[in-house]
C-alpha atoms as a PDB file:
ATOM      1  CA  UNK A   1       4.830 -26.925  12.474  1.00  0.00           C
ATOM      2  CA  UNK A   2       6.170 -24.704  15.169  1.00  0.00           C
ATOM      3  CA  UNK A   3       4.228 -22.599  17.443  1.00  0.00           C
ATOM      4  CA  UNK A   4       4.390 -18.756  19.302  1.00  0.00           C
ATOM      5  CA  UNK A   5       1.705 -17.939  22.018  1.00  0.00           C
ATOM      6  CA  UNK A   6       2.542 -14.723  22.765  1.00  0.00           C
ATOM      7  CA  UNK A   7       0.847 -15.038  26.561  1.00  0.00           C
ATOM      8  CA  UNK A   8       3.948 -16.543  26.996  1.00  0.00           C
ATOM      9  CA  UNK A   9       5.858 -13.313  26.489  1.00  0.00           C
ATOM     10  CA  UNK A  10       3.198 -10.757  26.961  1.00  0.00           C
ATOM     11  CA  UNK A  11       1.115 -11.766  29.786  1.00  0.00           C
ATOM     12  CA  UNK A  12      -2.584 -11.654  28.969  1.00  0.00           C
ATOM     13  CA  UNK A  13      -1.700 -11.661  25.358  1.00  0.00           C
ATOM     14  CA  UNK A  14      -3.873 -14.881  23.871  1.00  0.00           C
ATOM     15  CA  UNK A  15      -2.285 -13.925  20.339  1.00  0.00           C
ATOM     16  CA  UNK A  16      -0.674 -16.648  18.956  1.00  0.00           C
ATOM     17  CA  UNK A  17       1.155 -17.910  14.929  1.00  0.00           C
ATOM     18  CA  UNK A  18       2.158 -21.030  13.436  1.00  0.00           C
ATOM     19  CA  UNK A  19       4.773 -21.600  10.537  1.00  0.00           C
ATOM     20  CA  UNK A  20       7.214 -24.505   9.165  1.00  0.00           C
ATOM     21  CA  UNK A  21       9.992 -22.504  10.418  1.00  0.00           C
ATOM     22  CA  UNK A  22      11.545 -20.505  13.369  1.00  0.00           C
ATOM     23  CA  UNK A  23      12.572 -17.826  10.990  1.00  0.00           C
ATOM     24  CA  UNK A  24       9.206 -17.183   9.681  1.00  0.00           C
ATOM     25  CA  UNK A  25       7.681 -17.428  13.360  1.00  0.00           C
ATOM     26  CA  UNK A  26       9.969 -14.838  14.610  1.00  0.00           C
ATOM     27  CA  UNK A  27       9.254 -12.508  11.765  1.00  0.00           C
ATOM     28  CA  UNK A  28       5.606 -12.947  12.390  1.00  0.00           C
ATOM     29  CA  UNK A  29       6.070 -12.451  16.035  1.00  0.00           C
ATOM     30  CA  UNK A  30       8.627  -9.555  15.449  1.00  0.00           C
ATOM     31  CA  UNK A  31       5.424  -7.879  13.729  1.00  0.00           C
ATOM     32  CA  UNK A  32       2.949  -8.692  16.111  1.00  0.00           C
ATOM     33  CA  UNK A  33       5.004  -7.245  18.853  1.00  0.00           C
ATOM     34  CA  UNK A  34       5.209  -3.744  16.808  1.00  0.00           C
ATOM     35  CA  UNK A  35       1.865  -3.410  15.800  1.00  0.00           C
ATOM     36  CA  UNK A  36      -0.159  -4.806  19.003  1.00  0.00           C
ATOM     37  CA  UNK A  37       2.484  -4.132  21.271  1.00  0.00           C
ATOM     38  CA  UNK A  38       4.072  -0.449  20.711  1.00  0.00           C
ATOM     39  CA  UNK A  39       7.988  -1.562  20.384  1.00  0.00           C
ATOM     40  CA  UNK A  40       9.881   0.277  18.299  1.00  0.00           C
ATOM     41  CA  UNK A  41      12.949  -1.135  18.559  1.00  0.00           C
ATOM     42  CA  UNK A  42      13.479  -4.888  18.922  1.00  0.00           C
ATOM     43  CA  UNK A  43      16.891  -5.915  20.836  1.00  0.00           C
ATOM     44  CA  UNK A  44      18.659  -8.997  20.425  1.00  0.00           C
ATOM     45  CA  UNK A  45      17.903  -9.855  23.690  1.00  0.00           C
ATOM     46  CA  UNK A  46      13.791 -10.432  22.710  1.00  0.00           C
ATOM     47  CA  UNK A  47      14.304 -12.105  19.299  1.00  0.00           C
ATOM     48  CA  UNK A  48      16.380 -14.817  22.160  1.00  0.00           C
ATOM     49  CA  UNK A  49      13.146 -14.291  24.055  1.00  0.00           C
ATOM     50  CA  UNK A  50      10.834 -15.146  21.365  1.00  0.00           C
ATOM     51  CA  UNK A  51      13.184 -18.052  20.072  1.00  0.00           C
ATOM     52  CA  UNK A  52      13.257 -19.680  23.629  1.00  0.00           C
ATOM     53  CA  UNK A  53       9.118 -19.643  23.227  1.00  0.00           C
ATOM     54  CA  UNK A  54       8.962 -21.255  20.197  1.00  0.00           C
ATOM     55  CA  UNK A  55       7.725 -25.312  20.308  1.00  0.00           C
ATOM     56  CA  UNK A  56       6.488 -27.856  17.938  1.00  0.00           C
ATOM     57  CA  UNK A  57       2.781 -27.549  17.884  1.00  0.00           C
ATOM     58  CA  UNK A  58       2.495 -31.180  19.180  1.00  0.00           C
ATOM     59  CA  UNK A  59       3.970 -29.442  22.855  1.00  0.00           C
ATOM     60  CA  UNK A  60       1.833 -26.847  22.799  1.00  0.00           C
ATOM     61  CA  UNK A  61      -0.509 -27.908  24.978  1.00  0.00           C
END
């Protein structure tokens, strides 16, 4: 299982998603930065971003 907190990104952000895949994660995340977060436009530069957060759940902590 792989693991986004988006604190990690966002500071003070405590959401966080799990999936079986980085694809899926980054979709989720993708989402979650739209909706929570007000971007409209997501560069190529924060999907590296968000794929340089992403652990196995077993690291998380």
């Amino acid at each position: 299982m792989r693991i986004f907190e988006c604190g990690t990104l966002v500071p003070g952000c405590d959401w966080h998603t799990r999936a079986n895949d980085d694809a899926e994660v980054v979709r989720r995340v993708v989402d979650h930065m739209k909706t929570a977060h007000g971007e409209t436009i997501i560069r190529e530069n924060m999907v590296d971003n968000i794929k340089a957060r992403i652990r196995n759940e077993a690291n998380a902590a």
